[in-house]
Protein backbone atom coordinates (compact mmCIF):
# COMPACT_ATOMS: atom_id res chain seq x y z
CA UNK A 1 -8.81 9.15 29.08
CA UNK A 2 -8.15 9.74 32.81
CA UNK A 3 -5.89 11.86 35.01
CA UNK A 4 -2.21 9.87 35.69
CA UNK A 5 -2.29 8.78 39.32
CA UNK A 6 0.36 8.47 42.02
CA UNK A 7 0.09 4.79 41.73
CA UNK A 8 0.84 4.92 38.12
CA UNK A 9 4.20 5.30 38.22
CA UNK A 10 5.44 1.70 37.08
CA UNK A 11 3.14 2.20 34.08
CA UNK A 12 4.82 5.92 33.30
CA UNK A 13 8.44 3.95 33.59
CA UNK A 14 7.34 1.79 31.32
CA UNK A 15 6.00 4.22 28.55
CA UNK A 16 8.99 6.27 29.16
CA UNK A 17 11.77 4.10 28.78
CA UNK A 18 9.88 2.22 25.49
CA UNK A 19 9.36 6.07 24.05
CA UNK A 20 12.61 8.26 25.22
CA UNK A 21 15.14 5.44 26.59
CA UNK A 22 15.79 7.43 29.52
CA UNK A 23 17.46 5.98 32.84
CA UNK A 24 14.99 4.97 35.34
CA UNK A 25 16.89 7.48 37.79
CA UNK A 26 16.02 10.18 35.46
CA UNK A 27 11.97 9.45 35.47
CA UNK A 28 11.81 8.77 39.26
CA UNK A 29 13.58 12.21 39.63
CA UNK A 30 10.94 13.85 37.33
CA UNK A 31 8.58 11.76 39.46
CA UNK A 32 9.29 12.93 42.80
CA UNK A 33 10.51 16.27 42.06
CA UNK A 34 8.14 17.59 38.98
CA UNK A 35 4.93 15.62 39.21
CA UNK A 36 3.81 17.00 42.03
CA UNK A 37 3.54 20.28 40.95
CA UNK A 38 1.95 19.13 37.52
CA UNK A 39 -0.68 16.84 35.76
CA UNK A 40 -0.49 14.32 33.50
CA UNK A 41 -3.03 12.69 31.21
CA UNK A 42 -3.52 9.37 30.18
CA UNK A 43 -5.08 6.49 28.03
CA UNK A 44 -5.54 4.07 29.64
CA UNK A 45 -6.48 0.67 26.97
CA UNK A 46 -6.60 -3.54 27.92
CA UNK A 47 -6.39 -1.72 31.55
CA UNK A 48 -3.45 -0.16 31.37
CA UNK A 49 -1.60 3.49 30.38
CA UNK A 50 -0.94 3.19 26.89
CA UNK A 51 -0.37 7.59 25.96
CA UNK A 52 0.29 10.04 27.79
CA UNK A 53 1.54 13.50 28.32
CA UNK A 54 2.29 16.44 31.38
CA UNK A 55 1.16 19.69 31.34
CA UNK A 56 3.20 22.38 33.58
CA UNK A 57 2.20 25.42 34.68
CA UNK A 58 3.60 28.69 33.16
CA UNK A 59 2.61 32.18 31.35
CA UNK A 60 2.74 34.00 28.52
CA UNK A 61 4.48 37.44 28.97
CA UNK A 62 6.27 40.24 27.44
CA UNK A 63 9.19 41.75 27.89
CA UNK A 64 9.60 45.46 28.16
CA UNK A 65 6.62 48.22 28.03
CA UNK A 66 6.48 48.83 24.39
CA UNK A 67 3.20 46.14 24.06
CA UNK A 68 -0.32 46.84 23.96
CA UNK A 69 -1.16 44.84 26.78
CA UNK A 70 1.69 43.89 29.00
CA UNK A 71 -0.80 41.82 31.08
CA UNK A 72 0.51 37.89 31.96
CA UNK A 73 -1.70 35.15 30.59
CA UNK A 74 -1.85 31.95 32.14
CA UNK A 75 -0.32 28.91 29.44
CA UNK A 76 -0.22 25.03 30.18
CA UNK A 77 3.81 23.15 28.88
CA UNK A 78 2.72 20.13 27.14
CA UNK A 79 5.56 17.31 28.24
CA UNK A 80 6.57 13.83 27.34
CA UNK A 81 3.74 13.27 24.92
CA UNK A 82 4.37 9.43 24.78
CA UNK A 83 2.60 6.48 22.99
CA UNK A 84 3.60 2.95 23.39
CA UNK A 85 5.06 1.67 20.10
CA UNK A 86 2.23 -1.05 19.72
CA UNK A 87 -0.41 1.38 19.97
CA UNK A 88 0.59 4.40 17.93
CA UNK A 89 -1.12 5.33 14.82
CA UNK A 90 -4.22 5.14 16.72
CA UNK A 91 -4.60 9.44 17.41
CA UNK A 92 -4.31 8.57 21.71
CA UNK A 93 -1.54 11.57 21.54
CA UNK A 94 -3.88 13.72 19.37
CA UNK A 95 -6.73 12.91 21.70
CA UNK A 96 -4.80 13.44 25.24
CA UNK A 97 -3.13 16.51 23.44
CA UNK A 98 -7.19 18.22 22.56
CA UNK A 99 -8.29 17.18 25.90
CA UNK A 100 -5.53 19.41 27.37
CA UNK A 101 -6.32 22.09 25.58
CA UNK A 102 -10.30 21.23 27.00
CA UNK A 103 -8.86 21.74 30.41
CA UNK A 104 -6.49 24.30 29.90
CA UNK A 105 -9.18 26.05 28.37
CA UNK A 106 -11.57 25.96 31.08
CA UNK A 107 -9.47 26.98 33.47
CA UNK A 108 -8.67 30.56 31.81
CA UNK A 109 -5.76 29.14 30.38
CA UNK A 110 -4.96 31.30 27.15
CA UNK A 111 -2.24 28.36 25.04
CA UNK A 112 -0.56 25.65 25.52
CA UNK A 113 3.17 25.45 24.49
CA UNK A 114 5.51 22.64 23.78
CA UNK A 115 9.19 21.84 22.31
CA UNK A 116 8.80 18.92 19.51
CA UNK A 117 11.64 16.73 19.83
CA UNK A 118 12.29 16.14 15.97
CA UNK A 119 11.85 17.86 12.82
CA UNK A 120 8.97 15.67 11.98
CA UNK A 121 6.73 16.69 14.83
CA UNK A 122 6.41 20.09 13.98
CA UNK A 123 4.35 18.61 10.92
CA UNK A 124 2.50 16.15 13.28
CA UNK A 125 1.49 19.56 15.85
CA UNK A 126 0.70 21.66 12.90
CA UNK A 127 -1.92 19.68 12.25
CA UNK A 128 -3.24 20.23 15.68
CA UNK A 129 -3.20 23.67 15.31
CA UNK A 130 0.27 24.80 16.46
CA UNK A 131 2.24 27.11 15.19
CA UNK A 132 6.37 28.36 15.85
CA UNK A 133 5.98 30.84 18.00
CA UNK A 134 9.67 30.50 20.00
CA UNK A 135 13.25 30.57 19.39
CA UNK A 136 15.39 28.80 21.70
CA UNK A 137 16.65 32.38 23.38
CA UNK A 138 16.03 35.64 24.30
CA UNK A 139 15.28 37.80 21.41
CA UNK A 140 13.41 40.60 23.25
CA UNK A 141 10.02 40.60 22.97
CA UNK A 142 8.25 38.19 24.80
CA UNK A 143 8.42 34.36 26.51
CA UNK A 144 6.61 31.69 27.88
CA UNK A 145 7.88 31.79 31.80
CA UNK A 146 7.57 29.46 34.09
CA UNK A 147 6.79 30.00 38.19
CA UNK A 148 9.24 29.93 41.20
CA UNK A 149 8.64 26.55 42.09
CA UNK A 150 8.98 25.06 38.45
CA UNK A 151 12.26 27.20 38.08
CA UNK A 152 13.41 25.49 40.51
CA UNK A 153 12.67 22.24 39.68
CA UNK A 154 14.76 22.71 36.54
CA UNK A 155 17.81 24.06 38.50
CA UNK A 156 17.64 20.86 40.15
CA UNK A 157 16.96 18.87 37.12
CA UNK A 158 20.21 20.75 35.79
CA UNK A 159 22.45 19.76 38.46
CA UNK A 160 21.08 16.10 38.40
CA UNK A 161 21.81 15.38 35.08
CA UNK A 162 24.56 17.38 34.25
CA UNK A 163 22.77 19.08 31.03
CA UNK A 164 23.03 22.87 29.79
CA UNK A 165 20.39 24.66 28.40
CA UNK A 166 20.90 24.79 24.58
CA UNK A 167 20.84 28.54 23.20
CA UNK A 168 20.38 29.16 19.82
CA UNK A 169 18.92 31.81 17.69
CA UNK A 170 16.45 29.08 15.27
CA UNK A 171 12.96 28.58 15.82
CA UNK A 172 11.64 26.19 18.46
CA UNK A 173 8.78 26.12 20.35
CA UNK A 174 5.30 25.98 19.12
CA UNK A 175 2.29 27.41 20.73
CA UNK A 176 -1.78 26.43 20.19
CA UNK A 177 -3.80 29.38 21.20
CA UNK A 178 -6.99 29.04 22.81
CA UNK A 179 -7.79 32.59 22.79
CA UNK A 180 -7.55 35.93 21.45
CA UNK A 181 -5.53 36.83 24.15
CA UNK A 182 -2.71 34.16 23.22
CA UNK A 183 -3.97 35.47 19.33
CA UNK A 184 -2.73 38.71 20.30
CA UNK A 185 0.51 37.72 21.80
CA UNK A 186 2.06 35.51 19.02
CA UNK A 187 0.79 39.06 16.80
CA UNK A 188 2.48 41.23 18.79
CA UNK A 189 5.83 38.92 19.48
CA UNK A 190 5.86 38.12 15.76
CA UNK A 191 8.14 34.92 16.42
CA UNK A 192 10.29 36.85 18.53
CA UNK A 193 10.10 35.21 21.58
CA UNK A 194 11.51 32.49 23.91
CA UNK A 195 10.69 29.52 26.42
CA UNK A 196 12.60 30.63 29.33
CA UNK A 197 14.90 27.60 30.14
CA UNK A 198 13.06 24.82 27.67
CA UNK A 199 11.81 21.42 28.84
CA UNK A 200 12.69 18.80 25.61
């Protein structure tokens, strides 16, 4: 496992397209415009990126002044967890995924959060320890929110692709905490909270 490089960015096409299909446009935008102010993490096997996966920076809060302890915790948005086709069923994802955590952790970090793509993931992060801890928007209680800079990054992302955030009142996002601060939160929001404009 390493840290993704700036020179790795033929290798993160590559797993990209074979994984989400996505326009190379799209993935040098995300490049240029996101990576930046981000990390990503990789496996690296027959010396090359095989796995990989972003976090972003962002925080837990709560909304209003009715909580216990309205204070902001740091969180880590786990992104384009990718394995090349060839090389899945060999736990890289699971492996990048607890090594963020590792770092996240260290750094005072108190969850990291993330949007499975399909149905089936939910199963496949449950096993890692997430739980739903999001609905798709805001039902008053509490949200994982994202800094200036990364808001507007996704304004940008908005206008370059044309999408719209999707609102909807079922359960989305998961969250793995990796302390009792992020314990307490997902007790106190009780499912009733939101990723303030989600990353998919």
């Amino acid at each position: 496992m390493r840290f993704i490089r700036g020179d790795d960015y033929p290798q993160v096409l590559h797993i990209w397209q074979a994984c989400f299909g996505d326009d190379e446009s799209y993935v040098r935008f995300f490049w240029d415009e996101c990576f930046p102010m981000c990390r990503g993490l990789g496996w690296e096997e027959d010396s090359r990126l095989v796995s990989m996966l972003f976090l972003l920076p962002g925080t837990l809060m709560f909304n209003g002044t009715g909580s216990k302890n309205a204070t902001p915790t740091g969180a880590e948005y786990v992104y384009a967890v990718a394995t090349l086709p060839e090389y899945r069923g060999r736990g890289y994802a699971a492996e990048l995924t607890s090594w963020a955590a590792k770092i996240a952790q260290e750094e005072g970090k108190s969850a990291l959060c993330l949007y499975p793509a399909t149905e089936q993931l939910y199963a496949y992060y449950g096993k890692q320890g997430f739980v739903t801890a999001f609905r798709r928007q805001d039902s008053g209680c509490g949200r994982f929110g994202w800094p200036a800079h990364m808001l507007a990054y996704m304004h940008k992302e908005g206008e370059f692709t044309g999408r719209v955030v999707v609102q909807s009142g079922k359960p989305g996002g998961m969250l793995l905490a990796l302390d009792g601060r992020a314990e307490e939160w997902l007790e106190q929001t009780d499912g009733r909270a939101y990723l303030e404009y989600n990353l998919e």
